[in-house]
Protein backbone atom coordinates (compact mmCIF):
# COMPACT_ATOMS: atom_id res chain seq x y z
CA UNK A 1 65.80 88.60 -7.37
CA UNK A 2 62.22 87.08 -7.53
CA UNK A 3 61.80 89.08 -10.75
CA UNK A 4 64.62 87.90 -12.20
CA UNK A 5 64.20 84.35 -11.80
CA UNK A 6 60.41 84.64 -12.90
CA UNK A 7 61.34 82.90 -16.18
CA UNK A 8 62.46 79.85 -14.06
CA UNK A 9 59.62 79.22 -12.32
CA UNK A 10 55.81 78.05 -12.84
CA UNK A 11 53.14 77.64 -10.56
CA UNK A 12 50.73 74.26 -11.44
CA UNK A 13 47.47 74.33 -11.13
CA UNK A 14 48.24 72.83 -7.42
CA UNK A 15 49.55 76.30 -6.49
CA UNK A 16 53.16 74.67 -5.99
CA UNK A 17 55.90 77.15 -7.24
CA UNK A 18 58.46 74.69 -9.26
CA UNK A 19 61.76 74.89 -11.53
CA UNK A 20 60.71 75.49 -14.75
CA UNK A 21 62.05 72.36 -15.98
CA UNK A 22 59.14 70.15 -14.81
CA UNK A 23 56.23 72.52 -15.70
CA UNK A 24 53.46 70.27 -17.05
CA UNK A 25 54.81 67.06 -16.92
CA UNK A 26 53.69 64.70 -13.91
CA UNK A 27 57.07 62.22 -14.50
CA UNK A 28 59.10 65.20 -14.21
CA UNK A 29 57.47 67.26 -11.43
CA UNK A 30 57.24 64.15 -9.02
CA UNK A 31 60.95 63.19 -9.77
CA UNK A 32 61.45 67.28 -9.09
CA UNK A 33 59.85 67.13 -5.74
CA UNK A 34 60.35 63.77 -4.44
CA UNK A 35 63.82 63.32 -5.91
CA UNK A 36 65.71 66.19 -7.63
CA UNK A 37 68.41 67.73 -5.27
CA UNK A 38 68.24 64.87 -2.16
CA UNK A 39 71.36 64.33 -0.98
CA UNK A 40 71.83 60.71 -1.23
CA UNK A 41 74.40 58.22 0.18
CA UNK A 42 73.74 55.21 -1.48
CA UNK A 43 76.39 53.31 -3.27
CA UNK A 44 73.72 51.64 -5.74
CA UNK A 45 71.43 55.12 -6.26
CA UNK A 46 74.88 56.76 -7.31
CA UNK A 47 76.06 53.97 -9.26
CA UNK A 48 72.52 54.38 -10.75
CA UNK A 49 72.37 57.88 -11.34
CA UNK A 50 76.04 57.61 -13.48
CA UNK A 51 74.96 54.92 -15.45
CA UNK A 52 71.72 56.64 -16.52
CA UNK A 53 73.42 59.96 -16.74
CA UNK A 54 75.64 58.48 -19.36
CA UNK A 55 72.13 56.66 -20.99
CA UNK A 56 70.62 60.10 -21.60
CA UNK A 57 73.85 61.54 -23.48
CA UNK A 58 72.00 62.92 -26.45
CA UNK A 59 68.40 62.06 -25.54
CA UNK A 60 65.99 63.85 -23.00
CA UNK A 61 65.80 62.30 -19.08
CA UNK A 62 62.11 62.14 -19.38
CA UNK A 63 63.52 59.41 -21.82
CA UNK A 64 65.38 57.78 -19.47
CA UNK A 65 63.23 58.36 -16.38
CA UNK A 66 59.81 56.59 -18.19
CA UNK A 67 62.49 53.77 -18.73
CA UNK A 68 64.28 53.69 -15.46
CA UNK A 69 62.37 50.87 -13.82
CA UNK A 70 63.75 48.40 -16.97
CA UNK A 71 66.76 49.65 -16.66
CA UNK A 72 66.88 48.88 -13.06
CA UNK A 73 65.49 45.12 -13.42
CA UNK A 74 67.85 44.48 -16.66
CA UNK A 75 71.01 45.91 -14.68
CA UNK A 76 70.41 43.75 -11.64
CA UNK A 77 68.94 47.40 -9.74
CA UNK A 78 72.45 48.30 -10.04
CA UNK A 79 74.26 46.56 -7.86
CA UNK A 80 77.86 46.98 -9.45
CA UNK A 81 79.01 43.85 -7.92
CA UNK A 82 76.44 42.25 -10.20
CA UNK A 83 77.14 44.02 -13.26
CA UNK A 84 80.73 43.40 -13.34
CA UNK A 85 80.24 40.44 -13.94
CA UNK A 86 78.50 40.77 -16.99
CA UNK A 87 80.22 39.21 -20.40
CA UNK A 88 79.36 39.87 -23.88
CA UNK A 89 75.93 37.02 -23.99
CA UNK A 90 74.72 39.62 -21.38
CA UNK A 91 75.42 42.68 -23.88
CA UNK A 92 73.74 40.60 -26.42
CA UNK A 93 71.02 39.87 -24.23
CA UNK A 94 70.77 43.55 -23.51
CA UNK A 95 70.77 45.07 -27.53
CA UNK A 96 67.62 42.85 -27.86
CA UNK A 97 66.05 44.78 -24.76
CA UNK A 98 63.34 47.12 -26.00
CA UNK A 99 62.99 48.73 -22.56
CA UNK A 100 66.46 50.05 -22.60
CA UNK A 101 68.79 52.29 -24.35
CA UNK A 102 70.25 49.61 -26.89
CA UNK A 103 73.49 51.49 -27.46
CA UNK A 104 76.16 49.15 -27.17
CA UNK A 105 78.85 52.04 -26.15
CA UNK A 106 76.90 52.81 -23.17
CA UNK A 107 76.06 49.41 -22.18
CA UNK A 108 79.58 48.01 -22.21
CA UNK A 109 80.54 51.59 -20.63
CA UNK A 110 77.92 50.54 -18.11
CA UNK A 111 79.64 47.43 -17.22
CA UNK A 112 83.12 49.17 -17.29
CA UNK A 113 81.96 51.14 -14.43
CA UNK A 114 81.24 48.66 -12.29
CA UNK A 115 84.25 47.44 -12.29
CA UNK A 116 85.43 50.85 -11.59
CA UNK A 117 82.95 51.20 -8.64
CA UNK A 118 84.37 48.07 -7.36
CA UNK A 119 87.76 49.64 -7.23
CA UNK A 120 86.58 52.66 -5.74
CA UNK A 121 84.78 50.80 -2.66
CA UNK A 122 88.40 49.74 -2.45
CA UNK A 123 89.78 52.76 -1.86
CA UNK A 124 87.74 54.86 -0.76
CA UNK A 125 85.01 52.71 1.40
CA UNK A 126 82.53 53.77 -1.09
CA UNK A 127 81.40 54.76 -3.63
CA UNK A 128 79.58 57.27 -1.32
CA UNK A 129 82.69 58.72 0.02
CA UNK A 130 84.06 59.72 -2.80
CA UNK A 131 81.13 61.00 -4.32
CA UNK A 132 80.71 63.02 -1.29
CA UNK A 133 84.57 64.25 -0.88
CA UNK A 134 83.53 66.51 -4.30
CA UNK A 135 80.99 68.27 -2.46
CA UNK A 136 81.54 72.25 -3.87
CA UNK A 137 82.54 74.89 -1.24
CA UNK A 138 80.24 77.27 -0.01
CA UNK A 139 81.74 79.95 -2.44
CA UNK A 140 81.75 77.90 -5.66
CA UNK A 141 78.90 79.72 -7.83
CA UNK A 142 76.22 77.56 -8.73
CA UNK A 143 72.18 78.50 -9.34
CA UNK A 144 71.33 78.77 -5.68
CA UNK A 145 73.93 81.33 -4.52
CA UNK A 146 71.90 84.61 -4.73
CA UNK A 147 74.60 86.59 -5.95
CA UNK A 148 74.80 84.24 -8.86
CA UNK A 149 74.52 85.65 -12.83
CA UNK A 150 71.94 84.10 -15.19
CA UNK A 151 72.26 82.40 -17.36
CA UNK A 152 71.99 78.96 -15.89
CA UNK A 153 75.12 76.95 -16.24
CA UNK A 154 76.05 73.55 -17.91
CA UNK A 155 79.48 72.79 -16.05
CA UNK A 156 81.12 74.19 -13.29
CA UNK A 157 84.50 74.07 -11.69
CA UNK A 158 83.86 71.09 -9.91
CA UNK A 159 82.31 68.93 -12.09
CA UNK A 160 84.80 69.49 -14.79
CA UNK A 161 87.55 68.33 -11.76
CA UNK A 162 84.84 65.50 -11.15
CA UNK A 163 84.40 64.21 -14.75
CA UNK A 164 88.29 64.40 -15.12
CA UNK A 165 89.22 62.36 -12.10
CA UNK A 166 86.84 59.84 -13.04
CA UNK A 167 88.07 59.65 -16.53
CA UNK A 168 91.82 59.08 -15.48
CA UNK A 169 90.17 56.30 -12.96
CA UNK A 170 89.05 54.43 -16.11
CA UNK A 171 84.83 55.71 -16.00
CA UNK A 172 82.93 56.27 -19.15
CA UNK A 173 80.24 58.38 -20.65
CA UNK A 174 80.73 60.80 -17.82
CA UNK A 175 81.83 64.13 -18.71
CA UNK A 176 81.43 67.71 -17.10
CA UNK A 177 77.87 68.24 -18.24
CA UNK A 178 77.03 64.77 -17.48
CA UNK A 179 78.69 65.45 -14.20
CA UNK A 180 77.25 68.62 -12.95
CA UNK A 181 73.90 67.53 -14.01
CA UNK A 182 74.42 64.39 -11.49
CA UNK A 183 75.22 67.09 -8.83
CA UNK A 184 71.98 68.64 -8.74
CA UNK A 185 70.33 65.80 -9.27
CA UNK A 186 71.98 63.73 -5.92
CA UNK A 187 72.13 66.94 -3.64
CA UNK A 188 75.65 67.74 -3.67
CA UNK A 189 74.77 71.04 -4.57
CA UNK A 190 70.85 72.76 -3.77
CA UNK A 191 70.18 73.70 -7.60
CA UNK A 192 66.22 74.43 -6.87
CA UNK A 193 65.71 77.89 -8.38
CA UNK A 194 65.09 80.94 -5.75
CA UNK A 195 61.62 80.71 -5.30
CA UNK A 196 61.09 77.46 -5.78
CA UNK A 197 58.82 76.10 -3.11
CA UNK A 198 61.10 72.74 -3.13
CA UNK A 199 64.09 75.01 -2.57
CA UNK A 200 63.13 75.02 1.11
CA UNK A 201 62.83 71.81 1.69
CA UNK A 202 66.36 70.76 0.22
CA UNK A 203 67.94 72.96 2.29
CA UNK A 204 66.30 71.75 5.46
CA UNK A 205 67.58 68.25 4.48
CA UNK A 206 70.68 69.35 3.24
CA UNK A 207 71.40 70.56 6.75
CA UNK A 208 70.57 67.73 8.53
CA UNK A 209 72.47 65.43 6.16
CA UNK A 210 75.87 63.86 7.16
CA UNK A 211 77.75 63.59 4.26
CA UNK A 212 80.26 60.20 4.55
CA UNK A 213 83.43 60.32 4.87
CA UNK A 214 86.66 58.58 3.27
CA UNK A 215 87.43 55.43 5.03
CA UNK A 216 91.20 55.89 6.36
């Protein structure tokens, strides 16, 4: 297996075994060990993460991550309560703002899901909760299983069930890509390549980790 994934991995120059995704890039390799792959529970981080998932549509996230901290302060640190409320003087406001993505589709889609974060709080308790309820079983393939085949995949089962719920829910710029990339990326699924010194450490979380449950 180690052989097999040895296309996936590098080793820095600080001896740390990583995904190959970061390799020699100190944005990407501390989001990849401080961030990539933690589950998280937090309304706002997840409300986050889908906003700037749907940001990066056609660009890189090193794009979006050297911008994140202006998105944050323009998008009131995403606090959906906030951005619901925001009418088209803050869209203008935002196509003047050179720290952003000033793509009026995605800001507007932005603001849509607020709204739609709003609603889900409603039903669900949070945002969290649902999030959570889409958690893959243990014998959904995905990059960590070790019987899995190479190559690595764009879209699984679950996010394409993900991205379509959400779409018939009213959300935007969020499709299965988008959607299975947001899974690795929050910890619903442990996508830190076999070998992986981070790999470890995700899992150890991951098992301590009590995901939240739908408010009945």
């Amino acid at each position: 297996m180690a052989d097999h994934n040895s296309q996936y991995l590098h080793t820095d120059n600080d001896a740390v075994t990583r995904c190959w995704w970061c390799v020699n890039n100190s944005d990407y390799i501390h989001y990849h060990d401080q961030e990539w792959g933690r589950p998280v529970n937090d309304d706002h981080q997840l409300f986050e993460k889908i906003c700037l998932e749907g940001f990066q549509s056609g660009l890189s996230w090193l794009t979006i991550l050297r911008k994140r901290q202006n998105f944050r302060q323009s998008f009131a640190d995403f606090n959906f309560n906030v951005v619901a409320k925001f009418d088209e003087n803050n869209v203008a406001a935002l196509l003047q703002n050179k720290g952003i993505i000033r793509h009026r589709g995605k800001i507007e889609a932005t603001i849509n899901n607020a709204s739609r974060a709003i609603e889900m709080v409603e039903e669900f308790g949070s945002v969290a909760a649902y999030i959570w309820s889409w958690e893959p079983s243990s014998d959904e393939p995905h990059i960590g299983k070790s019987e899995y085949n190479f190559p690595i995949p764009s879209i699984t089962k679950t996010s394409q069930l993900l991205s379509k719920d959400l779409k018939e829910r009213g959300w935007k710029f969020f499709g299965p890509t988008t959607a299975y990339a947001f899974m690795q990326a929050m910890g619903l699924v442990n996508d830190h390549m076999p070998g992986c010194d981070n790999r470890k450490i995700i899992e150890d979380i991951r098992s301590e980790f009590n995901p939240p449950k739908v408010s009945v």
